[in-house]
PDB file of N, CA and C in Angstrom:
ATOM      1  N   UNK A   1     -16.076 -35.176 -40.582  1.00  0.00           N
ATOM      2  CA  UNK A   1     -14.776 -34.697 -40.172  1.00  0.00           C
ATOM      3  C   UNK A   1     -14.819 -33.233 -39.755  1.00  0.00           C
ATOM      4  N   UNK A   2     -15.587 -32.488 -40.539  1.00  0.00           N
ATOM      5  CA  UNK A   2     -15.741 -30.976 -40.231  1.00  0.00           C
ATOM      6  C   UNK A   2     -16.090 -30.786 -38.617  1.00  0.00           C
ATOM      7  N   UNK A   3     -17.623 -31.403 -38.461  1.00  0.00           N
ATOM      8  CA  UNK A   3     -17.879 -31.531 -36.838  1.00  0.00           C
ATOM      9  C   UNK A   3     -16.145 -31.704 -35.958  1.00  0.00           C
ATOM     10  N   UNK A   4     -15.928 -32.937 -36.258  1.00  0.00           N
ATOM     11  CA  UNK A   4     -14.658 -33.386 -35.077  1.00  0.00           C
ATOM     12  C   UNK A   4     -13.548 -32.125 -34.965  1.00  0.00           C
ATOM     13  N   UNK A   5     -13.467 -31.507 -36.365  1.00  0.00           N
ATOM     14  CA  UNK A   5     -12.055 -30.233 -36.324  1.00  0.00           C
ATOM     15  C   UNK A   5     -12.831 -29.312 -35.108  1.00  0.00           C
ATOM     16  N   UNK A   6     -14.246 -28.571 -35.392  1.00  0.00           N
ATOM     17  CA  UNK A   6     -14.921 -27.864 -34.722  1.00  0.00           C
ATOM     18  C   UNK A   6     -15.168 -28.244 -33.112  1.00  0.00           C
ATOM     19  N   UNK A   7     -15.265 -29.080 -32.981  1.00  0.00           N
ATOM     20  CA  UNK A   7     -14.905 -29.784 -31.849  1.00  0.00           C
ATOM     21  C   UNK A   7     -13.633 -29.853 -31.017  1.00  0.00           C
ATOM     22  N   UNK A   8     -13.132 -30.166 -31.157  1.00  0.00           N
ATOM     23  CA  UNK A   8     -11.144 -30.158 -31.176  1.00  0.00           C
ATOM     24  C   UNK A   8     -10.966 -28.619 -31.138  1.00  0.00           C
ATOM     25  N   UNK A   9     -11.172 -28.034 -31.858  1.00  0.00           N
ATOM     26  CA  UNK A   9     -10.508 -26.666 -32.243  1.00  0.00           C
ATOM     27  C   UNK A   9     -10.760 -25.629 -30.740  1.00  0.00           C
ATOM     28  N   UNK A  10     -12.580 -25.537 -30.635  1.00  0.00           N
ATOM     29  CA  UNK A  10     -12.977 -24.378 -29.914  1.00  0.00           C
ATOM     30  C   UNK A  10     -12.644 -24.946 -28.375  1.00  0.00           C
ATOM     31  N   UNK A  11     -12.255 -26.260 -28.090  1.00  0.00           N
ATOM     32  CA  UNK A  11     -12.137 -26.533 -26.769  1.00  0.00           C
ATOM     33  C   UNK A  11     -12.666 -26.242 -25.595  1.00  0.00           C
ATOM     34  N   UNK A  12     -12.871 -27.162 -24.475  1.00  0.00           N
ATOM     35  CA  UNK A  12     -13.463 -27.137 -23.121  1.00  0.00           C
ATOM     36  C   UNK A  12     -13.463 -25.632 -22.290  1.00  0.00           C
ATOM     37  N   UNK A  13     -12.530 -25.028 -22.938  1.00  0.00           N
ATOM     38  CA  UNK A  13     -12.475 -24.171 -21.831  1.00  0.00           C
ATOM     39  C   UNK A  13     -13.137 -22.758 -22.082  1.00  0.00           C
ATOM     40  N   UNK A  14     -13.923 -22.742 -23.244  1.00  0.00           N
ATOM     41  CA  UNK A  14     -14.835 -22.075 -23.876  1.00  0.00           C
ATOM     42  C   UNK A  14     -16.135 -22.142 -23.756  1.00  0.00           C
ATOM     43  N   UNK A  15     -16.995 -21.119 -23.305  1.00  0.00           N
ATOM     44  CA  UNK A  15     -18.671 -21.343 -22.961  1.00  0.00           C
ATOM     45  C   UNK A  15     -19.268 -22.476 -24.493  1.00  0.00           C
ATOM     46  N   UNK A  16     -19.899 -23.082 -24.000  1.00  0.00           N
ATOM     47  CA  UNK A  16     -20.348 -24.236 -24.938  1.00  0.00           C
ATOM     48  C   UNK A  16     -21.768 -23.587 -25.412  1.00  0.00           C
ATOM     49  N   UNK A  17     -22.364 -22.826 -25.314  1.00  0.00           N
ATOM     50  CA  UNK A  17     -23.635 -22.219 -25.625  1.00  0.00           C
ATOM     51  C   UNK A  17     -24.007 -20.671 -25.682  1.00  0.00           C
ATOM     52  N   UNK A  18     -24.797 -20.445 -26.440  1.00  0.00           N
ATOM     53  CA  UNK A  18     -25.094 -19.126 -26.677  1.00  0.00           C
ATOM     54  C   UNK A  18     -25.546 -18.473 -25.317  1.00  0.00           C
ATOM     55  N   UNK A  19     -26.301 -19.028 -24.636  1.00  0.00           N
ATOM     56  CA  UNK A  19     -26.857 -19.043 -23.411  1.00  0.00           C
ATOM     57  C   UNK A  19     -25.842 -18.212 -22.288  1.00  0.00           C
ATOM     58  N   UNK A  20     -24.794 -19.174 -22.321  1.00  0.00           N
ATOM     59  CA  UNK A  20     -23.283 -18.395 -21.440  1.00  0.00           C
ATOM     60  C   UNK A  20     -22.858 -17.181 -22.020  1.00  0.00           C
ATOM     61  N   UNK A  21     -22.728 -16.770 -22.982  1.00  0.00           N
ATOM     62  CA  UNK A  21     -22.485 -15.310 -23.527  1.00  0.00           C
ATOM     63  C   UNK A  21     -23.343 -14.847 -24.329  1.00  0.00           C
ATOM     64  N   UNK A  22     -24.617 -14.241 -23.661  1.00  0.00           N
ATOM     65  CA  UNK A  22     -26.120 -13.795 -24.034  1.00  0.00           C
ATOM     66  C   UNK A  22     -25.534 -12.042 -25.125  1.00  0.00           C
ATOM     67  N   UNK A  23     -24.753 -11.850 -25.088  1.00  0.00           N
ATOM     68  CA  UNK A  23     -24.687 -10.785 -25.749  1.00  0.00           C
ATOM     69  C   UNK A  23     -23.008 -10.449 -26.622  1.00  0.00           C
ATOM     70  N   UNK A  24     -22.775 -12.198 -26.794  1.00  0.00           N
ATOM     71  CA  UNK A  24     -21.555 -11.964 -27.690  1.00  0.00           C
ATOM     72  C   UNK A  24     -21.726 -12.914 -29.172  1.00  0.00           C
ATOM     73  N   UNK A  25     -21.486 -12.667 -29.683  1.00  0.00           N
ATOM     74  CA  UNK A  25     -21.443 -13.613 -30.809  1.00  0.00           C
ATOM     75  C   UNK A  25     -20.804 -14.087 -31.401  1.00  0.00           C
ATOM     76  N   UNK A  26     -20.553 -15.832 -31.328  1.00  0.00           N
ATOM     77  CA  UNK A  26     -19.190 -16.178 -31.603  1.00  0.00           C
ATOM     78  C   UNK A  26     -18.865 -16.445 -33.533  1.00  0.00           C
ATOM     79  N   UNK A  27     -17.731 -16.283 -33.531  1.00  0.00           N
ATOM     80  CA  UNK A  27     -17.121 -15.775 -35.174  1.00  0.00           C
ATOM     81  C   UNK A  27     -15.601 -16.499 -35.074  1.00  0.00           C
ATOM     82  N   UNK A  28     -15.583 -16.891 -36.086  1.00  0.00           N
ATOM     83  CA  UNK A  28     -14.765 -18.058 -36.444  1.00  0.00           C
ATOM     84  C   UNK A  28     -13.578 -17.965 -37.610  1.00  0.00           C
ATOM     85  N   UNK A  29     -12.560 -18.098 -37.303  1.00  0.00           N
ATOM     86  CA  UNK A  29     -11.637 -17.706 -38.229  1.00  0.00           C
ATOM     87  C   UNK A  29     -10.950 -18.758 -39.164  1.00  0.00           C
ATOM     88  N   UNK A  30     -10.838 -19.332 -40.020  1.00  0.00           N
ATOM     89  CA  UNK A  30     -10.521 -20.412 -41.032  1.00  0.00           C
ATOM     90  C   UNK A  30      -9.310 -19.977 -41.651  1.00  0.00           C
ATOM     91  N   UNK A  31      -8.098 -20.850 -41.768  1.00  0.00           N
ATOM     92  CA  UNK A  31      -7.363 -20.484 -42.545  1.00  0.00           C
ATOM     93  C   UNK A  31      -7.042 -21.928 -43.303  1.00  0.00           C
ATOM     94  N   UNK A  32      -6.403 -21.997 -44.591  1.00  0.00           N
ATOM     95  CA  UNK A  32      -6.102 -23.013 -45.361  1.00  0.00           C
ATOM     96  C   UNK A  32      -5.535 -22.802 -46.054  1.00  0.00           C
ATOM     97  N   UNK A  33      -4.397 -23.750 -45.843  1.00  0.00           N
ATOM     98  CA  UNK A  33      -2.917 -23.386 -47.292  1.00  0.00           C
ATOM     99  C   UNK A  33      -2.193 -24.699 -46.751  1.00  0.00           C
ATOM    100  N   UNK A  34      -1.057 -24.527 -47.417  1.00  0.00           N
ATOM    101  CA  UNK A  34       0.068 -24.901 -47.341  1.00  0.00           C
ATOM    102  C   UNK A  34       0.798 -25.050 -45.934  1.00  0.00           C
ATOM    103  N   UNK A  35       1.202 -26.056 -45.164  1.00  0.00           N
ATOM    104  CA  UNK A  35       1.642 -25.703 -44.108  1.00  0.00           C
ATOM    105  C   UNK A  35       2.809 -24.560 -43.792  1.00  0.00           C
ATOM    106  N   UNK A  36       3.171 -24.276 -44.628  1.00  0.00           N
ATOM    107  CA  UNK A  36       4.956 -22.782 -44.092  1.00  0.00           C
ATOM    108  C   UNK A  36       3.325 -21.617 -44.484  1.00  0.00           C
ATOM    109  N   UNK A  37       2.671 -21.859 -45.623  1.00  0.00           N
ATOM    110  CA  UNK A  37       1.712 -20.386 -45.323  1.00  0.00           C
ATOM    111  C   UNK A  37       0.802 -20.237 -44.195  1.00  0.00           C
ATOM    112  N   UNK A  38      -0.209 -21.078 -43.632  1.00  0.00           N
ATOM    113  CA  UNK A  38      -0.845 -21.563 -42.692  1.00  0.00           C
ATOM    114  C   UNK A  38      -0.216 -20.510 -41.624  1.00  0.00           C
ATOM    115  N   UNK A  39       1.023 -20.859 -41.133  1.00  0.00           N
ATOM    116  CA  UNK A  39       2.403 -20.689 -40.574  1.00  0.00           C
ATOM    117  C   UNK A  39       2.818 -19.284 -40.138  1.00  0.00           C
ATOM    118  N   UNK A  40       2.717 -19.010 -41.584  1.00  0.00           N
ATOM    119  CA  UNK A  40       2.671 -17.461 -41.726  1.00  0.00           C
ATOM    120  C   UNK A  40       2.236 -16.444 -41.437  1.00  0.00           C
ATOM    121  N   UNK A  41       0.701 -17.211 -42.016  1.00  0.00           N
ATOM    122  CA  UNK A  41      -0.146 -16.054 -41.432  1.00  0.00           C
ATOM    123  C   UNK A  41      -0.604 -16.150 -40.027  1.00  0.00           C
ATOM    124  N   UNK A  42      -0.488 -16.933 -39.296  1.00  0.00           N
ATOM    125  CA  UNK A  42      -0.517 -16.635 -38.005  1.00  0.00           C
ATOM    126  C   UNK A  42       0.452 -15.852 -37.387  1.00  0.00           C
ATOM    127  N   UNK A  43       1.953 -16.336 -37.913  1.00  0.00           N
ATOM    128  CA  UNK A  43       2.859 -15.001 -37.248  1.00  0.00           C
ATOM    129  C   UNK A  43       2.380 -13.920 -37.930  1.00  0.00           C
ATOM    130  N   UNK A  44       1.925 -13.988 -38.934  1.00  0.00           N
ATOM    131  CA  UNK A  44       1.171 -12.524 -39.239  1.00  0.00           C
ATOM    132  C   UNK A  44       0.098 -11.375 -38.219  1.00  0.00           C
ATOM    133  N   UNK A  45      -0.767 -12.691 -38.366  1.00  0.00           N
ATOM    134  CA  UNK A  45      -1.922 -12.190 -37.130  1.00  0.00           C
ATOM    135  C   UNK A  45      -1.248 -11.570 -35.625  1.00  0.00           C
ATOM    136  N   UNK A  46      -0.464 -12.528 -35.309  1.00  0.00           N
ATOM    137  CA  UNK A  46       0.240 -12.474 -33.980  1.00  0.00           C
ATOM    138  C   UNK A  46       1.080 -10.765 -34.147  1.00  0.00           C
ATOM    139  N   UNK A  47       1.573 -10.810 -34.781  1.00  0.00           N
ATOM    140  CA  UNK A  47       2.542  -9.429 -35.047  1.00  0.00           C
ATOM    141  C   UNK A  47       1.756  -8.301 -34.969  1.00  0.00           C
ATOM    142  N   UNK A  48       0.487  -8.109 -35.271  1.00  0.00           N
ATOM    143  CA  UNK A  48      -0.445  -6.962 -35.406  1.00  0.00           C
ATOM    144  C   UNK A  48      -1.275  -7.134 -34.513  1.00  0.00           C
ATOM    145  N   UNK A  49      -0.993  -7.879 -33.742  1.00  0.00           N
ATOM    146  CA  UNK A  49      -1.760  -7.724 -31.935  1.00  0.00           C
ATOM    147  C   UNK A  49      -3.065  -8.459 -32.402  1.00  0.00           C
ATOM    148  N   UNK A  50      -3.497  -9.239 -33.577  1.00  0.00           N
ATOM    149  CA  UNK A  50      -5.411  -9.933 -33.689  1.00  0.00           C
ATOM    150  C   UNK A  50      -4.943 -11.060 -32.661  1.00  0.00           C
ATOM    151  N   UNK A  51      -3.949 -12.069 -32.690  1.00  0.00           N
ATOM    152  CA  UNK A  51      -4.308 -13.555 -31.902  1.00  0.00           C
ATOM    153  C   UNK A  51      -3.321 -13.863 -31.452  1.00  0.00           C
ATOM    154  N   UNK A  52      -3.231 -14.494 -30.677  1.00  0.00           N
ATOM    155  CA  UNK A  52      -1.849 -15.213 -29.710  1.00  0.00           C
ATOM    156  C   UNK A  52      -1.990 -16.839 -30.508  1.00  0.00           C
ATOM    157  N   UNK A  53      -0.722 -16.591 -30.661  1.00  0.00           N
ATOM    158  CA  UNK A  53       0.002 -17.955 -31.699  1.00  0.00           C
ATOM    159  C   UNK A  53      -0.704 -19.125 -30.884  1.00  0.00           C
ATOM    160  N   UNK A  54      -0.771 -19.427 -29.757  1.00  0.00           N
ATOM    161  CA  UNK A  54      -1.720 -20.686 -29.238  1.00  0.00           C
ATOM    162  C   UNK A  54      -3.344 -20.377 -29.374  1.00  0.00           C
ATOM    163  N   UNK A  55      -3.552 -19.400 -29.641  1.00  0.00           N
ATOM    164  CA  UNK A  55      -5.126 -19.569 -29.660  1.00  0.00           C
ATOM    165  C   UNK A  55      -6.076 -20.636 -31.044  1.00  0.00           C
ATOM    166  N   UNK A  56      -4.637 -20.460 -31.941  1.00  0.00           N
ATOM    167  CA  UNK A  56      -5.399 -20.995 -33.208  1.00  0.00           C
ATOM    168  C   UNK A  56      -5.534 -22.625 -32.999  1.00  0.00           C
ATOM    169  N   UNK A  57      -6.559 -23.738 -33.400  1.00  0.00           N
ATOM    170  CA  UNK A  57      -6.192 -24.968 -33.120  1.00  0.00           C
ATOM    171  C   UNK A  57      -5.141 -25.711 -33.672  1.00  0.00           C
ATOM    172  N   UNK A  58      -4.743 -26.896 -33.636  1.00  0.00           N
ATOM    173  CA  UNK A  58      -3.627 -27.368 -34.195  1.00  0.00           C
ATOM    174  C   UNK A  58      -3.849 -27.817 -35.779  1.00  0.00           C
ATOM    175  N   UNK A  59      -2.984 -27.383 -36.278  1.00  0.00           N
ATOM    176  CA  UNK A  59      -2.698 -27.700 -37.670  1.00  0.00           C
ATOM    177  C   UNK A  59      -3.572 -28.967 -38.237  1.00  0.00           C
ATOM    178  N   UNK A  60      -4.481 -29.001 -38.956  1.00  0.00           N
ATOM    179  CA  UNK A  60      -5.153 -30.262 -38.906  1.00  0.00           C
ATOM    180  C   UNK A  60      -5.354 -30.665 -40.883  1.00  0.00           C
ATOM    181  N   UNK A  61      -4.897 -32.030 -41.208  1.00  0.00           N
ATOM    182  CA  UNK A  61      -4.644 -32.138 -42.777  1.00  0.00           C
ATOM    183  C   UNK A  61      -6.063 -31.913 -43.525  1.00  0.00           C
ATOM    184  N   UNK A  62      -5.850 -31.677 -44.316  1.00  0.00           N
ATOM    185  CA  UNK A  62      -7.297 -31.092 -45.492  1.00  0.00           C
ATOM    186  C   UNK A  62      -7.287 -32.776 -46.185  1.00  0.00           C
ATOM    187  N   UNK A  63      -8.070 -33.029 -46.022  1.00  0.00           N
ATOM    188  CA  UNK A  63      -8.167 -34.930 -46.574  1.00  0.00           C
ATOM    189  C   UNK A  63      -7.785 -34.961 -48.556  1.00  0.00           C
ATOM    190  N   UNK A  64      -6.821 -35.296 -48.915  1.00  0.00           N
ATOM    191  CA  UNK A  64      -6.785 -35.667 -50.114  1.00  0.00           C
ATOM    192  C   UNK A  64      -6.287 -34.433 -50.911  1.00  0.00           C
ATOM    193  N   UNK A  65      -5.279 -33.842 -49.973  1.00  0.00           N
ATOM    194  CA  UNK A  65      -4.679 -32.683 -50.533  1.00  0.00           C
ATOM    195  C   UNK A  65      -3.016 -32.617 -49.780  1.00  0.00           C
ATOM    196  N   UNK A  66      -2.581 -31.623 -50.334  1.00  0.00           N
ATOM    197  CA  UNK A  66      -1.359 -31.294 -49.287  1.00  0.00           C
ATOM    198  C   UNK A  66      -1.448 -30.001 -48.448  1.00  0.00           C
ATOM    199  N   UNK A  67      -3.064 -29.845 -48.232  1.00  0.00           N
ATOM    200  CA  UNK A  67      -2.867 -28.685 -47.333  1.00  0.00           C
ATOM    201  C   UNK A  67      -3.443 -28.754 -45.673  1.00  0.00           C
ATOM    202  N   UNK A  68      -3.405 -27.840 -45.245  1.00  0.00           N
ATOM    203  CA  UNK A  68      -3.409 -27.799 -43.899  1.00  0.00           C
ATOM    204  C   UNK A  68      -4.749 -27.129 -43.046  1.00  0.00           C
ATOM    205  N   UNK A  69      -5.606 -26.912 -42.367  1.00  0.00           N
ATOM    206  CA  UNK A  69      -6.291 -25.731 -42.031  1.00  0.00           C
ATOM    207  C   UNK A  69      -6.109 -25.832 -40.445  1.00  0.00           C
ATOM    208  N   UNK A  70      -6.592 -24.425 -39.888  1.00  0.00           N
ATOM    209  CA  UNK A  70      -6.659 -24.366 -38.900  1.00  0.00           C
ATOM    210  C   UNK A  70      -7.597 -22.879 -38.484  1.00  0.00           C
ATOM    211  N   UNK A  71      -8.342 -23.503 -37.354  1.00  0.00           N
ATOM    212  CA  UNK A  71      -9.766 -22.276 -36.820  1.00  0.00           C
ATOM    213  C   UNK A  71      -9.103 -21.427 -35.769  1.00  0.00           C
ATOM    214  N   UNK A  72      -9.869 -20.113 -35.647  1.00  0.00           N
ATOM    215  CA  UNK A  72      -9.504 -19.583 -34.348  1.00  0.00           C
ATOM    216  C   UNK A  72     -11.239 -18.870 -33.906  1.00  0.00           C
ATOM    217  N   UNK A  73     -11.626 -18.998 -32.621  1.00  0.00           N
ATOM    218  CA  UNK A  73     -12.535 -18.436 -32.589  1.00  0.00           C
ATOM    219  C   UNK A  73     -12.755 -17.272 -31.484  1.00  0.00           C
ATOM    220  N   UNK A  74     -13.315 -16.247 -32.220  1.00  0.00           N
ATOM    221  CA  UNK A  74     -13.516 -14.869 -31.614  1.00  0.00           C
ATOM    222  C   UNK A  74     -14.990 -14.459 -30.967  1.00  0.00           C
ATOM    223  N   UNK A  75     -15.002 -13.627 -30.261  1.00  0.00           N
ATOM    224  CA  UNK A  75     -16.248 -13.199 -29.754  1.00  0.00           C
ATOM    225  C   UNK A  75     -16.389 -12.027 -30.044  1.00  0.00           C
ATOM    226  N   UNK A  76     -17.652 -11.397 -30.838  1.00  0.00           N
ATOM    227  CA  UNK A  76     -17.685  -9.675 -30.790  1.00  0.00           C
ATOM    228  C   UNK A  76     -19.147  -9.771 -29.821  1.00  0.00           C
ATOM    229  N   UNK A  77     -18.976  -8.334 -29.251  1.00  0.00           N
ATOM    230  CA  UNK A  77     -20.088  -7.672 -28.740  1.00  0.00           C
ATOM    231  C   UNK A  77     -21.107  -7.643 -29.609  1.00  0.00           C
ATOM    232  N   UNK A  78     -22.285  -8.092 -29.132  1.00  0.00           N
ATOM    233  CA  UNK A  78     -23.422  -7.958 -30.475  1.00  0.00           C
ATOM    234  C   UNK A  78     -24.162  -6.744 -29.809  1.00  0.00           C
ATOM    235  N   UNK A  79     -24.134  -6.721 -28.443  1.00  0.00           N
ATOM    236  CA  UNK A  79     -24.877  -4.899 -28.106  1.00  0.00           C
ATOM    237  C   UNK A  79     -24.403  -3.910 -28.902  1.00  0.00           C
ATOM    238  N   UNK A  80     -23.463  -4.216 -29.261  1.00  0.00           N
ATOM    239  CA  UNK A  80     -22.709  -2.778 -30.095  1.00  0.00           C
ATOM    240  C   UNK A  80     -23.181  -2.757 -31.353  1.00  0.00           C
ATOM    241  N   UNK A  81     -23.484  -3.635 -32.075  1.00  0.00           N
ATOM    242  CA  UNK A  81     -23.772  -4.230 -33.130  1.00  0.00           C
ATOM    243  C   UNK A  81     -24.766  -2.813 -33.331  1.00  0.00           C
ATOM    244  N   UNK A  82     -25.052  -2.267 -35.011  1.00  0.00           N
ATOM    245  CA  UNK A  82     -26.453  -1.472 -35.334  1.00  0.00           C
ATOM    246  C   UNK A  82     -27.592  -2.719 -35.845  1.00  0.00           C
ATOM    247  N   UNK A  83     -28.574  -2.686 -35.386  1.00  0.00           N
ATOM    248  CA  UNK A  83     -29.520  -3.170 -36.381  1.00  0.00           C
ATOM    249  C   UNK A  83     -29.455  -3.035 -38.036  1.00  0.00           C
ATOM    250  N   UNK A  84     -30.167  -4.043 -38.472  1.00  0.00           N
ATOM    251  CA  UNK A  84     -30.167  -4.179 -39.558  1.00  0.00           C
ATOM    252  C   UNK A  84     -28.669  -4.016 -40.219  1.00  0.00           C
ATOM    253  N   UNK A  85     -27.929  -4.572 -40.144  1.00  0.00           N
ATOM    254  CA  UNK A  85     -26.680  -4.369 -40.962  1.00  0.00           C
ATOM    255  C   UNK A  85     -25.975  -5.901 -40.609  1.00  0.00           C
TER     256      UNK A  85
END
């Protein structure tokens, strides 16, 4: 199930390989709660300029619970990056 969310989540319209963005590195954002918190903290994120309320994937159920998760995925510059750290 993990694969299929990861799948679903980062969508087609995203370079599919490291290869296409040779000097970014992709980083992945997880959230899990409650659906009104879930909720939240995205208008959270959204309010402080990190993500646009559609970037995150859709609300997807945590199997055998009452909670919710949902990914968002980011790219940093890895040129910028220092060694060793």
């Amino acid at each position: 199930m993990a694969q299929e969310f990861l799948s679903d989540a980062i969508g087609s319209a995203r370079p599919s390989s490291e290869s296409e963005m040779p000097d970014r590195e992709p980083i992945r954002f997880l959230i899990i709660g409650t659906r009104e918190g879930v909720m939240e903290e995205i208008k959270n994120f959204f309010a402080i300029g990190f993500a646009e309320v559609d970037e995150w994937s859709p609300l997807t159920p945590v199997p055998k619970t009452d909670l919710v998760m949902t990914i968002l995925r980011h790219s940093t510059d890895s040129s910028t990056q220092k060694s060793g750290r």
